[in-house]
Protein backbone atom coordinates (compact mmCIF):
# COMPACT_ATOMS: atom_id res chain seq x y z
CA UNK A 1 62.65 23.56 -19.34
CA UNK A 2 61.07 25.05 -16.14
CA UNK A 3 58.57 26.79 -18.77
CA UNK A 4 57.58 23.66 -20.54
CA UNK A 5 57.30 21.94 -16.57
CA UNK A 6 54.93 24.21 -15.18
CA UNK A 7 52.73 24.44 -18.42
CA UNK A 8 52.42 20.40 -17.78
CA UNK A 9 51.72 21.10 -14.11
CA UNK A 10 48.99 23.51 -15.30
CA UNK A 11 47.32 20.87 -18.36
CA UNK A 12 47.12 18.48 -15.35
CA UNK A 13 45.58 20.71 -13.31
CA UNK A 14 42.76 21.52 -15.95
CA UNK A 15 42.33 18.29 -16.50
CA UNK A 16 41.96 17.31 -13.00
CA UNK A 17 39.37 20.14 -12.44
CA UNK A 18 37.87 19.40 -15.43
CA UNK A 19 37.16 15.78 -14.34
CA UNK A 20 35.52 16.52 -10.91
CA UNK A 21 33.35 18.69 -12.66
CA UNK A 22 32.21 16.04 -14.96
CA UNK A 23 31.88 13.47 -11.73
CA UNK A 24 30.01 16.34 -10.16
CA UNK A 25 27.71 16.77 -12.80
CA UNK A 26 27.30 13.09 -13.46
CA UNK A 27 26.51 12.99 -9.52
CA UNK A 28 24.00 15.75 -10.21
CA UNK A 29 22.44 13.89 -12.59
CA UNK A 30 22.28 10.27 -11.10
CA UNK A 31 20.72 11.87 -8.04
CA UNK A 32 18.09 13.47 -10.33
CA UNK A 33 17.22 10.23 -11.92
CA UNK A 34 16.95 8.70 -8.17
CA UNK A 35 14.80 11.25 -7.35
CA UNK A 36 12.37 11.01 -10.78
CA UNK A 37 12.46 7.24 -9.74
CA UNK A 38 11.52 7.84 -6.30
CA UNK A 39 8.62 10.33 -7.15
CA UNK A 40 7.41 7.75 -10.06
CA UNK A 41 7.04 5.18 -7.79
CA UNK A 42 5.60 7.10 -4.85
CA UNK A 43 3.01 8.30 -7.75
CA UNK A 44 2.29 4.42 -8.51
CA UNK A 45 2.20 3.40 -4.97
CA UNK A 46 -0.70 5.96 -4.19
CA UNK A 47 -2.59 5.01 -7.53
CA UNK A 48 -2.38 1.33 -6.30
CA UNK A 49 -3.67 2.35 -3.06
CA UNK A 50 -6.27 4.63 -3.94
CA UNK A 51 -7.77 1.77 -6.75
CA UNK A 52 -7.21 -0.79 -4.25
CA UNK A 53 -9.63 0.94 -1.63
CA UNK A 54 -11.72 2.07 -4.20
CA UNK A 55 -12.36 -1.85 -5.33
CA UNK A 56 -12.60 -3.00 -2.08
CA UNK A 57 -15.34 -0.19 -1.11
CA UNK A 58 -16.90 -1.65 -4.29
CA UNK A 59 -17.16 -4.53 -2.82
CA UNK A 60 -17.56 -4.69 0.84
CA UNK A 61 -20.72 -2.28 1.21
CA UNK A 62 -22.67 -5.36 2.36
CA UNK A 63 -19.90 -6.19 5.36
CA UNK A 64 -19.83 -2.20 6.22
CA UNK A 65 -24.05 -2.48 6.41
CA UNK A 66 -23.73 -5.07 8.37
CA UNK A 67 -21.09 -3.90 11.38
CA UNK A 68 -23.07 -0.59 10.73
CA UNK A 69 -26.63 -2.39 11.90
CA UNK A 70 -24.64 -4.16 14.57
CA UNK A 71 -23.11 -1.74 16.25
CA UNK A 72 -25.95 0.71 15.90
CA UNK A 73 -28.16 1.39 19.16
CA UNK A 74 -30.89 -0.99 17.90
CA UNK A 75 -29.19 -4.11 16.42
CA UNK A 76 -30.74 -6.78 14.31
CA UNK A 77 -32.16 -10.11 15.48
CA UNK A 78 -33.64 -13.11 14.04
CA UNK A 79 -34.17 -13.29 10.36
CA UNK A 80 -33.02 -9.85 9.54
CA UNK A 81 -29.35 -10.69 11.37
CA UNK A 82 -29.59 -13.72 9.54
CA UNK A 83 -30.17 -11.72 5.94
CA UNK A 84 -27.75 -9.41 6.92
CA UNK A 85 -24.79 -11.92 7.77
CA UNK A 86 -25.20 -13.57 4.84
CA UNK A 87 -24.95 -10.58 2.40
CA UNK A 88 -21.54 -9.91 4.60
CA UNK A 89 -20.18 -12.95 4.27
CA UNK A 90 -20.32 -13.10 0.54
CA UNK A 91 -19.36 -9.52 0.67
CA UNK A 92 -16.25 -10.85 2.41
CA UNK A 93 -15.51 -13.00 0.22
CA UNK A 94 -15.71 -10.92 -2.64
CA UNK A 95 -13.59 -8.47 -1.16
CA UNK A 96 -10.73 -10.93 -0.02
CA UNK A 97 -10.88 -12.07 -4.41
CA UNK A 98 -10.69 -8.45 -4.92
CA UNK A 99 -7.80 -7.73 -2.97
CA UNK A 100 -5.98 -10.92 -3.96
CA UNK A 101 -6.40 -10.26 -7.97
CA UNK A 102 -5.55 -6.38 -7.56
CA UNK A 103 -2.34 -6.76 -9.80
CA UNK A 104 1.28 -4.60 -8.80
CA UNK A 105 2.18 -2.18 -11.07
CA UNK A 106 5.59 -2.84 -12.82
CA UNK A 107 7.11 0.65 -11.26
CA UNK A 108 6.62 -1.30 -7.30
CA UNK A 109 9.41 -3.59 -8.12
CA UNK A 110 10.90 -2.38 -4.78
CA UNK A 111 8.07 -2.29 -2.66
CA UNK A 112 6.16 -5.89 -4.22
CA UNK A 113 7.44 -8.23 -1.59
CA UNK A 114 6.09 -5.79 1.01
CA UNK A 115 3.02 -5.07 -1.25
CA UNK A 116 2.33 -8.98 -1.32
CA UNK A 117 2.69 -9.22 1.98
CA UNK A 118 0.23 -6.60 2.71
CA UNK A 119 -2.19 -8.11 0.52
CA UNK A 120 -2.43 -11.44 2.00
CA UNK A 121 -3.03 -10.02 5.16
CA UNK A 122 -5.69 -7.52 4.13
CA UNK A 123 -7.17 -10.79 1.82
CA UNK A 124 -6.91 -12.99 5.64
CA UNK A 125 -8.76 -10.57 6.92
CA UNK A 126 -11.45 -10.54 4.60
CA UNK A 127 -11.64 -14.15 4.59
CA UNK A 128 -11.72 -14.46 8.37
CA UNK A 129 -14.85 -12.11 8.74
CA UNK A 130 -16.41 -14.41 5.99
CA UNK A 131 -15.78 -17.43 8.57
CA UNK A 132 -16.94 -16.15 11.04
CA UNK A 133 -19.86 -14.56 9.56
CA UNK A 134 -20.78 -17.92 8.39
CA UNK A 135 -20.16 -20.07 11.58
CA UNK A 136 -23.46 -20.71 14.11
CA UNK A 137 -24.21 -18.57 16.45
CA UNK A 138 -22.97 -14.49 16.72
CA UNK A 139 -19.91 -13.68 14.54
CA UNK A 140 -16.73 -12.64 16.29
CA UNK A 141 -15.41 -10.64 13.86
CA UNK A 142 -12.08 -9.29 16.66
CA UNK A 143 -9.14 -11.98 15.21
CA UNK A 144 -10.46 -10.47 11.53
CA UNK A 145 -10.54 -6.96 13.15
CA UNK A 146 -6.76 -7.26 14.60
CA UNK A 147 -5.71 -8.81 10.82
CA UNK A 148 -7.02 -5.66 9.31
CA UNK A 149 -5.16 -3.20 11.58
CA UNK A 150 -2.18 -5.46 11.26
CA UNK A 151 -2.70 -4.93 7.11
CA UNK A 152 -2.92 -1.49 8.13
CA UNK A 153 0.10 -1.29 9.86
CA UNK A 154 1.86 -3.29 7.04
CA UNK A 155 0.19 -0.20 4.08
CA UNK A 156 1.60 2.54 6.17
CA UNK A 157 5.09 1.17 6.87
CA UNK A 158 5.31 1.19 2.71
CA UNK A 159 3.66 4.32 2.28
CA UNK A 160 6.28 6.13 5.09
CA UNK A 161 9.01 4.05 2.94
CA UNK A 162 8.25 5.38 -0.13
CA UNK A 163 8.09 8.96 1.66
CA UNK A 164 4.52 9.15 1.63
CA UNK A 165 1.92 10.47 4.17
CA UNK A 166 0.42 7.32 5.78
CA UNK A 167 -3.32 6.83 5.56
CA UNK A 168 -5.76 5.08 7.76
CA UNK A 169 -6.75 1.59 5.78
CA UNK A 170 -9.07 1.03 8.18
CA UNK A 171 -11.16 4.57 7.44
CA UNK A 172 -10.40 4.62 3.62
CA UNK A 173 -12.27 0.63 3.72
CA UNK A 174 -15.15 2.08 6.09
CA UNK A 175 -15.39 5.38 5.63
């Protein structure tokens, strides 16, 4: 009798070893996956950002001439400013449609509400410096300049999240 109890004590043991070595493996595994998952959608968040700048810088070369003439040591005046606003302004605008049709990829479930978010700031920003570009008188573009760094601000904070290194929007846009 005390043969056949411990060679029960010992299947139960077996089994009992044998079954946190499943869980561990099945923990093994899960975190894998997690990790896979994490790497895909780090991999999709850069490709969003990098074609995001890239169709931006497709469209904003006009605004970037124009700050670029402004703040150079000999700015323009008269008709030329006048030429050159314009072109930014529509520029702007372009760039704010840009940024508002550039489409989440599936994989940024997690990240789209912060995504959105980011793009309707950058897109206010864009829009702003089309205002003001358009308004009488010599553009302020500072409110539009403090939306972009806060859109900047906004990219990083997702790009730390998803464990990537942050980038300067601001650069990558005018650079």
């Amino acid at each position: 009798m005390k043969k056949l109890w411990f060679l029960g004590l010992g299947l139960s043991l077996l089994l009992v070893g044998c079954s946190d070595a499943g869980s561990e493996e099945g923990k093994k595994e899960e975190s894998a996956d997690t990790s896979s998952e994490n790497t895909d959608a780090a991999g999709e968040l850069m490709d969003f950002y990098l074609n995001l700048t890239t169709t931006i810088n497709g469209t904003d070369i006009d605004l970037n001439g124009y700050e670029a003439a402004v703040g150079g040591e000999e700015p323009p005046t008269g008709d030329e400013l006048a030429k050159l606003e314009d072109a930014a302004a529509a520029s702007a605008e372009e760039s704010a449609k840009a940024v508002e049709n550039t489409e989440i990829p599936s994989g940024l479930d997690d990240y789209k509400k912060d995504i959105e978010e980011f793009k309707s700031t950058l897109a206010e920003s864009y829009k702003m410096k089309a205002e003001a570009l358009k308004a009488e008188g010599e553009a302020d573009l500072t409110e539009a300049d403090e939306k972009m760094i806060q859109a900047e601000n906004q990219i990083k904070a997702i790009l730390d999240k998803a464990g990537l290194v942050s980038s300067s929007l601001v650069n990558d846009l005018n650079g």
